[in-house]
N, C-alpha and C. Protein backbone atom coordinates (compact mmCIF):
# COMPACT_ATOMS: atom_id res chain seq x y z
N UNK A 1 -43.55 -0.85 -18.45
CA UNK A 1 -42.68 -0.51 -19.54
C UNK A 1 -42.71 1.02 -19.73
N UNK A 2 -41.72 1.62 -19.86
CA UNK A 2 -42.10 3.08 -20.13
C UNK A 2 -41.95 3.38 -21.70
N UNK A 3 -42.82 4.01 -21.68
CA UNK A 3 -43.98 4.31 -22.96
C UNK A 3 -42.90 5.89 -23.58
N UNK A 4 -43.18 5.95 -24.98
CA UNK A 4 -42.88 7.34 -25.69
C UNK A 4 -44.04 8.31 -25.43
N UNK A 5 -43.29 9.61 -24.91
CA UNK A 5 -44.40 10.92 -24.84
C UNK A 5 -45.32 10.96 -26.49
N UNK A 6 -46.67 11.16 -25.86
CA UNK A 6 -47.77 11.53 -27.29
C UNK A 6 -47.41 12.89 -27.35
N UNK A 7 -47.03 13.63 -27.97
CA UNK A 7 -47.19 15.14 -28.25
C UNK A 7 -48.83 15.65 -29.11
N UNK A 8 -49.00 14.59 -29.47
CA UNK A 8 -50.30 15.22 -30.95
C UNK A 8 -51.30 16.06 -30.06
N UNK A 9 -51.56 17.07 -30.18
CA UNK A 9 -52.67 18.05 -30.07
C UNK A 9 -53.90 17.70 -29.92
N UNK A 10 -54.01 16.74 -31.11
CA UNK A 10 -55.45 16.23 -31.27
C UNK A 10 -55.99 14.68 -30.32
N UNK A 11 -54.80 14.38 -30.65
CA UNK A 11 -54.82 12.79 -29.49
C UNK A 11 -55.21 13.21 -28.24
N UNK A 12 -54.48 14.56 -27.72
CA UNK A 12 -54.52 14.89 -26.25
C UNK A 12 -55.54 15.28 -26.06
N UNK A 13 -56.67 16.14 -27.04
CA UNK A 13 -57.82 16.52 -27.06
C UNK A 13 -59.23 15.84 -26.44
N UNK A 14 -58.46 14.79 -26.95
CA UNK A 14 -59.78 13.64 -26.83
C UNK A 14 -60.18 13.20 -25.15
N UNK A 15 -61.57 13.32 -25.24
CA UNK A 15 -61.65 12.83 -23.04
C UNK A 15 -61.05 11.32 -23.39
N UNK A 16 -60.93 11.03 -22.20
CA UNK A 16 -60.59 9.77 -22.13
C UNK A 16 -61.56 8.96 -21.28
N UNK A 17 -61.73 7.57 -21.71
CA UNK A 17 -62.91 6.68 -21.22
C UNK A 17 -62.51 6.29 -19.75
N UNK A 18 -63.77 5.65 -19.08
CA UNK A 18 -63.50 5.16 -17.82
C UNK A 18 -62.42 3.87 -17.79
N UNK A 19 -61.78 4.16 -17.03
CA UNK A 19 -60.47 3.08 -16.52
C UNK A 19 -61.26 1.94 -15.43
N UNK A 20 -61.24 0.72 -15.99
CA UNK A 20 -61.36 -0.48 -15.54
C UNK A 20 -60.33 -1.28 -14.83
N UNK A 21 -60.63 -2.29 -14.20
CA UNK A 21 -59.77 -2.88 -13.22
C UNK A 21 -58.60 -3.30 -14.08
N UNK A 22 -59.11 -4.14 -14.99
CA UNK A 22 -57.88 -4.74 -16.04
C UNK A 22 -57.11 -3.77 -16.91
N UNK A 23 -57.15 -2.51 -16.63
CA UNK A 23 -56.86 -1.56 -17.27
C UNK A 23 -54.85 -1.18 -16.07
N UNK A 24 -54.72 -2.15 -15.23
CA UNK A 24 -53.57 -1.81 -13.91
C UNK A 24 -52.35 -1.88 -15.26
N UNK A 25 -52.48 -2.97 -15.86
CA UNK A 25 -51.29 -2.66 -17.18
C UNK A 25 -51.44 -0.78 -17.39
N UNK A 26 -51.96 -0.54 -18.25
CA UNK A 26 -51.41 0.80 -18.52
C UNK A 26 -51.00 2.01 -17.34
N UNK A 27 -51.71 1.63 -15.73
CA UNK A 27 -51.09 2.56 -14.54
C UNK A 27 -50.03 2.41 -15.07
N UNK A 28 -49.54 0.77 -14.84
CA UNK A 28 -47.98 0.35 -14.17
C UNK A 28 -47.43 1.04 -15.35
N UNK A 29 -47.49 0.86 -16.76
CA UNK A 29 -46.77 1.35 -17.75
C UNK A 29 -46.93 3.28 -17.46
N UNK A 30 -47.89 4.27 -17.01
CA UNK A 30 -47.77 5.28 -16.65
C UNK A 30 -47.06 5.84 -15.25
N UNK A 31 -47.20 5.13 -14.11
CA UNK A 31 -46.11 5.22 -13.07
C UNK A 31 -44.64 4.63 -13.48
N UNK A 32 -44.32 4.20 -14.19
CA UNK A 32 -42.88 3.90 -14.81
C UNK A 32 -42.09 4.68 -15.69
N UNK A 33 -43.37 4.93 -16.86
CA UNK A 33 -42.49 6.39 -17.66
C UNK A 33 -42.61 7.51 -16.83
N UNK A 34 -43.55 8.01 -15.76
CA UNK A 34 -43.38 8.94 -14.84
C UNK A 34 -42.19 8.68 -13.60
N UNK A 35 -41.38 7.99 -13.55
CA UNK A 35 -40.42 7.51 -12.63
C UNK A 35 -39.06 7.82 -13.70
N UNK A 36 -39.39 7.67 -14.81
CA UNK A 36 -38.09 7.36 -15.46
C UNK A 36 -37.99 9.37 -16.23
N UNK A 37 -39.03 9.78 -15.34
CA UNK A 37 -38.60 10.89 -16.17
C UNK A 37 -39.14 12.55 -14.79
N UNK A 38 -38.87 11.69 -13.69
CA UNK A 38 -38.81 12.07 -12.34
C UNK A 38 -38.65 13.70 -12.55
N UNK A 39 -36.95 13.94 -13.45
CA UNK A 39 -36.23 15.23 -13.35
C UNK A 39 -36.83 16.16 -13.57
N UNK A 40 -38.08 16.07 -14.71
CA UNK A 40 -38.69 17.00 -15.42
C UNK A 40 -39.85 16.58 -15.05
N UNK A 41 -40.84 16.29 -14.58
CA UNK A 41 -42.17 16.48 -14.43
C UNK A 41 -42.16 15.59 -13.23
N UNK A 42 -43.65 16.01 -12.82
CA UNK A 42 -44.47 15.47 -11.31
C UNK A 42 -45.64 14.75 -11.68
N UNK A 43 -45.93 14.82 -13.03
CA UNK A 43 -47.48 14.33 -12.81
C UNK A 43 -47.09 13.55 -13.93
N UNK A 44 -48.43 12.70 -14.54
CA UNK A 44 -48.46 11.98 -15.90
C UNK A 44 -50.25 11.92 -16.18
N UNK A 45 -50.90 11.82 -17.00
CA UNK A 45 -52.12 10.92 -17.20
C UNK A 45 -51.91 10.27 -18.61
N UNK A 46 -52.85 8.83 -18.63
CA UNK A 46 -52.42 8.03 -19.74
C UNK A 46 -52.53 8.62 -21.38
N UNK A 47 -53.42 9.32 -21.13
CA UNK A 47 -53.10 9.74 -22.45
C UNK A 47 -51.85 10.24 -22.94
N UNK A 48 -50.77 10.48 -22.48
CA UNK A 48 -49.89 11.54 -22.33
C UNK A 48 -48.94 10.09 -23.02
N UNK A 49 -49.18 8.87 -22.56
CA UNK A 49 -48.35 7.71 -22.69
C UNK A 49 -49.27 6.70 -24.18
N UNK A 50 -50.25 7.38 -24.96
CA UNK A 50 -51.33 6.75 -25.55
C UNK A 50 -52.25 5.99 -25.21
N UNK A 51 -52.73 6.34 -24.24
CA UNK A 51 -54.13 5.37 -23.20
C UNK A 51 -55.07 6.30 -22.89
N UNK A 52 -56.08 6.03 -23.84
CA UNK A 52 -57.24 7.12 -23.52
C UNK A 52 -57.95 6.79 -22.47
N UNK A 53 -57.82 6.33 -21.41
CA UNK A 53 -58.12 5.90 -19.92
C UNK A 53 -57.94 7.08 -18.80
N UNK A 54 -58.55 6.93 -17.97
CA UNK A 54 -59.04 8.38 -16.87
C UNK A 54 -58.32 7.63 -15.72
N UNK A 55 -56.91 7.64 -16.05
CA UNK A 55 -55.83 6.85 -14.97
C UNK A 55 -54.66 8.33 -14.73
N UNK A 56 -53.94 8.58 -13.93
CA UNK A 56 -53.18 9.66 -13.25
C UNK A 56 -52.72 9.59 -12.45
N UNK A 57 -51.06 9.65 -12.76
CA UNK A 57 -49.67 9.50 -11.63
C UNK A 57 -49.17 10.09 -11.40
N UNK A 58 -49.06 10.71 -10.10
CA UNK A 58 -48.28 11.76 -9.94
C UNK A 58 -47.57 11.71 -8.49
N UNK A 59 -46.61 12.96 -8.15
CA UNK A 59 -45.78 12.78 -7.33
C UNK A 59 -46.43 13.11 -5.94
N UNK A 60 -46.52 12.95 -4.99
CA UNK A 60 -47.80 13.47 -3.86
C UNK A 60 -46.43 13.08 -2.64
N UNK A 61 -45.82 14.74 -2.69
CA UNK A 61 -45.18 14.97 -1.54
C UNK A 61 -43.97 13.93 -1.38
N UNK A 62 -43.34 13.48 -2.61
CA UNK A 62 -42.30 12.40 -2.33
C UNK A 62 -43.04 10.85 -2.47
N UNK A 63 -44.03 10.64 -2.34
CA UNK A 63 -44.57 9.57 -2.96
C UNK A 63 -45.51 9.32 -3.79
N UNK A 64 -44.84 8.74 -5.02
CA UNK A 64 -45.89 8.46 -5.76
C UNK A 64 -47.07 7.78 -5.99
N UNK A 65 -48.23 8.15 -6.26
CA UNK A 65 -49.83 7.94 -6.09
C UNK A 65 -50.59 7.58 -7.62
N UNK A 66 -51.67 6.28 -7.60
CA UNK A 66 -52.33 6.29 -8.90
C UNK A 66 -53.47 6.73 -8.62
N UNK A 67 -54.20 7.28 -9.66
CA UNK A 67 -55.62 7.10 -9.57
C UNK A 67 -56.40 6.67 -10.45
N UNK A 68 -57.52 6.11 -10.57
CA UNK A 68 -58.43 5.37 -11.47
C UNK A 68 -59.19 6.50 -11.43
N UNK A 69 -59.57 7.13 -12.66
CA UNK A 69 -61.45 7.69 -12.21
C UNK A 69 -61.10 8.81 -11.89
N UNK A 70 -60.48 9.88 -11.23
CA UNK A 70 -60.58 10.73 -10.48
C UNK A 70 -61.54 11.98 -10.68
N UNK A 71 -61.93 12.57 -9.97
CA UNK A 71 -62.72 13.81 -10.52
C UNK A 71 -62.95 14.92 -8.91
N UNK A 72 -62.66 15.78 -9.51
CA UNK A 72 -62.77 16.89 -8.32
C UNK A 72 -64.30 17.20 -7.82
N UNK A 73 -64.62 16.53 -6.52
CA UNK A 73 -65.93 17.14 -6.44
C UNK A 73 -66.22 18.41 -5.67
N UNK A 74 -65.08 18.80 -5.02
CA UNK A 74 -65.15 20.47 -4.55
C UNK A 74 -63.51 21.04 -4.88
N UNK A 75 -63.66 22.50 -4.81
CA UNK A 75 -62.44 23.19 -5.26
C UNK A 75 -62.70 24.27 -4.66
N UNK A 76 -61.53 25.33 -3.65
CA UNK A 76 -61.51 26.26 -3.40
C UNK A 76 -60.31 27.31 -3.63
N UNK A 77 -60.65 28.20 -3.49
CA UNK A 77 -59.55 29.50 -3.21
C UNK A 77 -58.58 29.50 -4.60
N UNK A 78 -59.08 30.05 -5.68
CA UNK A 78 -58.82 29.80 -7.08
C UNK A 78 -57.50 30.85 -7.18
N UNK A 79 -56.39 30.63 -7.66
CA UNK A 79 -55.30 31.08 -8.43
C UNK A 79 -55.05 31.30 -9.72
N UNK A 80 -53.91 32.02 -10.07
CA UNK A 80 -53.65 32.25 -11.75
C UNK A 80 -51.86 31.50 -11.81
N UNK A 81 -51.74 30.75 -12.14
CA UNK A 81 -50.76 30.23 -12.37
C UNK A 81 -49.67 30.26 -13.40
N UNK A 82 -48.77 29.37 -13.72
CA UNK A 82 -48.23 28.99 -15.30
C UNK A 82 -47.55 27.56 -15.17
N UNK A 83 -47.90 26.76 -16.10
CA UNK A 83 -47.51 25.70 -16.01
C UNK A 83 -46.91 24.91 -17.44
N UNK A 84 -45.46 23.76 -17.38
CA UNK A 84 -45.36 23.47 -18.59
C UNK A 84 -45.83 22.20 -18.39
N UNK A 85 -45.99 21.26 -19.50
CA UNK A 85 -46.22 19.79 -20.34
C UNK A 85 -45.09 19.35 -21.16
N UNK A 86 -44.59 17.83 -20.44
CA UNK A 86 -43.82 17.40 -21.36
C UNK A 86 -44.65 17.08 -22.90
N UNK A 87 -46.03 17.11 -22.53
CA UNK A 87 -46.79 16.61 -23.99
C UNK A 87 -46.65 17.76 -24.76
N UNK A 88 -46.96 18.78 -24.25
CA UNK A 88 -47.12 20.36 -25.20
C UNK A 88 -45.66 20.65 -25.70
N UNK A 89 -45.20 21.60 -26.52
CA UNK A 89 -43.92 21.89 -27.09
C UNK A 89 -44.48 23.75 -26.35
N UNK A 90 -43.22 24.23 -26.38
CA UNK A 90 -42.94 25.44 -26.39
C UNK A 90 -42.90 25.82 -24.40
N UNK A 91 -43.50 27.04 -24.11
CA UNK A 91 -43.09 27.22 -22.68
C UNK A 91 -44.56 27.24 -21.67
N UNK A 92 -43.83 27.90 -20.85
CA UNK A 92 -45.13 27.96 -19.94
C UNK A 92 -46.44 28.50 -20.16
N UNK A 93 -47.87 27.74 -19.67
CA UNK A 93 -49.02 28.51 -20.04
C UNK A 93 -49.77 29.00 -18.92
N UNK A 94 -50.23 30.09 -19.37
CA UNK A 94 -51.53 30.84 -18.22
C UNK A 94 -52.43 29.72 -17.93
N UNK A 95 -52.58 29.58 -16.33
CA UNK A 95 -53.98 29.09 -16.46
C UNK A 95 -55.01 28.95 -14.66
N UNK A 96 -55.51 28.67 -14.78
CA UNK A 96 -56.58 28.71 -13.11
C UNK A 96 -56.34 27.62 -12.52
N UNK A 97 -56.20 27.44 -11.07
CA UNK A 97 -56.11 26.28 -10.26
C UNK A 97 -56.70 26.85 -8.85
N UNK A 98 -56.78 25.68 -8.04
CA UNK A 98 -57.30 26.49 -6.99
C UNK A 98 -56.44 25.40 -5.87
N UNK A 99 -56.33 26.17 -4.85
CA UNK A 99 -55.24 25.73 -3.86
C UNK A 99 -55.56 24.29 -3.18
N UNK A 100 -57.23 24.03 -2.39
CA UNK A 100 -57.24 23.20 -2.12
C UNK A 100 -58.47 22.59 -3.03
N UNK A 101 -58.71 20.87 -3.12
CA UNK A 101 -59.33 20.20 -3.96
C UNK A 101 -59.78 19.05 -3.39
N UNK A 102 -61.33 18.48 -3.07
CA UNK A 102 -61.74 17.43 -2.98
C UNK A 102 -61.40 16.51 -3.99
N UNK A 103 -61.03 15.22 -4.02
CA UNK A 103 -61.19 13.93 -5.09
C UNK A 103 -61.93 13.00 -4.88
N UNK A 104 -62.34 12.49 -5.69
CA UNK A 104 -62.90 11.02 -5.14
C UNK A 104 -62.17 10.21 -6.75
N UNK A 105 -61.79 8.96 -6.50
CA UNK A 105 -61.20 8.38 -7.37
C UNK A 105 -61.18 6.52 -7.08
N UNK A 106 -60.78 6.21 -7.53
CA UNK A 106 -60.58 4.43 -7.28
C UNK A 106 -59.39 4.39 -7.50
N UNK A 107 -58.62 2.96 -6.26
CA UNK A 107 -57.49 2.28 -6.78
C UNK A 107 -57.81 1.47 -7.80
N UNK A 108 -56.15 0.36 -7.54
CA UNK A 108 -56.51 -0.29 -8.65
C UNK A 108 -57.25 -1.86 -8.58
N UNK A 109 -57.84 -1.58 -6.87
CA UNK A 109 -58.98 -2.72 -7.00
C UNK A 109 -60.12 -2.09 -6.77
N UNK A 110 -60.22 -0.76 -7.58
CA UNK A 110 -61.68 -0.29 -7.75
C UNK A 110 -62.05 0.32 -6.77
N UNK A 111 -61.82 0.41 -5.47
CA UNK A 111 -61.95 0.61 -4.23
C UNK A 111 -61.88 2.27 -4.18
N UNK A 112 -63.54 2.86 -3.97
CA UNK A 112 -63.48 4.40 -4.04
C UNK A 112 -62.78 5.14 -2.64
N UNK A 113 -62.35 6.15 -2.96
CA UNK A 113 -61.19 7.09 -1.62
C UNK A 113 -61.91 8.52 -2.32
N UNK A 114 -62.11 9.31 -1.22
CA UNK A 114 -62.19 10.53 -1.21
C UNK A 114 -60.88 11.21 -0.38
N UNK A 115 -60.44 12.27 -0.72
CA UNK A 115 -59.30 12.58 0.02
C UNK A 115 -59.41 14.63 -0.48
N UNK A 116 -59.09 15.39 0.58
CA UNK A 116 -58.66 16.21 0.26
C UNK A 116 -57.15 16.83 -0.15
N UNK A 117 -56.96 17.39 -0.82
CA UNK A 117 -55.33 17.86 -1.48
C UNK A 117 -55.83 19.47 -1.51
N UNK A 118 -54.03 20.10 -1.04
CA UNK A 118 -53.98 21.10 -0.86
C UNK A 118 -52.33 21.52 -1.54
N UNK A 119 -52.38 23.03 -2.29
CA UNK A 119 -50.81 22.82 -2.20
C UNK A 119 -50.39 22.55 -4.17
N UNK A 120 -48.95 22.40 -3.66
CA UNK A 120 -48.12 21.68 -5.18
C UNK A 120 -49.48 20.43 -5.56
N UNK A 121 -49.24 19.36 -4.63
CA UNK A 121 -50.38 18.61 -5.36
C UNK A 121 -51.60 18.05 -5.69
N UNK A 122 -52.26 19.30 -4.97
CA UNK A 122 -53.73 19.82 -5.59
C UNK A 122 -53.36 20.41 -7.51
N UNK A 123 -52.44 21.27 -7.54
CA UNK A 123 -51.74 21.85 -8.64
C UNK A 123 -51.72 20.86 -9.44
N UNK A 124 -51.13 19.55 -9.56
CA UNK A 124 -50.47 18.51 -10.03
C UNK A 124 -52.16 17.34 -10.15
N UNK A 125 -52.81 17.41 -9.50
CA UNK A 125 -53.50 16.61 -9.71
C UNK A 125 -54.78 17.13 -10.84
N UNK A 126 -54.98 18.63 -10.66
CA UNK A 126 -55.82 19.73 -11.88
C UNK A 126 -55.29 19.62 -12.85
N UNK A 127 -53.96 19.62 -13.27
CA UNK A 127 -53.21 19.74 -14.35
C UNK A 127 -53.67 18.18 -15.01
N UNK A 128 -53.31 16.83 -14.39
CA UNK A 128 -53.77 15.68 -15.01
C UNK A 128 -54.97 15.62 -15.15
N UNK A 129 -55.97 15.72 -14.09
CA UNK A 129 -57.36 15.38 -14.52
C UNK A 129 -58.38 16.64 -15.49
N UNK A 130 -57.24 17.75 -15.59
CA UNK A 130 -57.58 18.14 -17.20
C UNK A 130 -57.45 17.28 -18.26
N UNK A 131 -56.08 16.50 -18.18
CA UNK A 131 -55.70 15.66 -19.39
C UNK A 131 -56.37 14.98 -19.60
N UNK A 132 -57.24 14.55 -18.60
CA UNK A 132 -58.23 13.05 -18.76
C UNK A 132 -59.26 13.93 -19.21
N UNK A 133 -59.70 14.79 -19.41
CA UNK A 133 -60.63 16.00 -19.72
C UNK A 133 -60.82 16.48 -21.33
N UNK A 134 -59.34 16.38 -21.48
CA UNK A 134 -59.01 16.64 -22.81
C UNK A 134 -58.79 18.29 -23.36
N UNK A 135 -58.29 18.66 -21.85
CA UNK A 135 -58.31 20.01 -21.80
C UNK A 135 -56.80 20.37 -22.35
N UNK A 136 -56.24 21.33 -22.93
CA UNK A 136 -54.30 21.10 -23.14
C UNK A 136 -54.39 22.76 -22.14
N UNK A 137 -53.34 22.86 -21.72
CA UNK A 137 -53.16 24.02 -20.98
C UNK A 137 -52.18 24.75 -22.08
């Protein structure tokens, strides 16, 4: 079902808890409002849709990808960027990313993947697993 954007500041603030198997309802409801809103953004995490869950959809090179869990366990070759949020109001913000990024994360039968990302969606995947962070850019 696609879900209304959270804008609140403070909602977005909050980390979000570990994402469980029975938790694939709120992906599917976050890969759907991220489909239905393709034009303007690449990424999503649930909070963004009201699911304080450490779940994150985003666009990976023309296909779209979930993750359960994710967390960067290496990061290199750091940048200064600017980036917007359909959650945030106003324009683009300063902020650090780094080009390429280890993950390790679970699908949605739990099943751990390590993968390296480099690029737009290394970019795209920092930006969400801030959100699950509770970081706002």
């Amino acid at each position: 079902m696609i879900k209304e954007l959270i804008h609140d500041p403070i909602f977005l603030s909050m980390k979000s808890e570990t994402a469980k198997k029975d938790d694939i309802g709120v992906a599917d409801d976050l890969l759907e409002t991220l489909t239905a809103h393709k034009n303007s953004c690449v990424g999503m995490a649930a909070n963004m849709i009201g699911a304080r869950k450490r779940i994150i959809a985003f666009d990976n090179e023309g296909t779209y990808m979930v993750m359960f869990n994710p967390e960067i366990i290496k990061k290199s070759d750091p940048y200064e960027t600017e980036e917007s949020c359909l959650s945030l109001l106003g324009g683009p913000r300063k902020c650090r990313r780094y080009k390429s990024i280890k993950v390790q994360w679970q699908t949605a039968d739990m099943q751990t993947r390590i993968r390296t990302f480099k690029g737009f969606p290394a970019q795209i995947i920092q930006h969400e697993i801030d959100h699950c962070n509770g970081v706002l850019i």
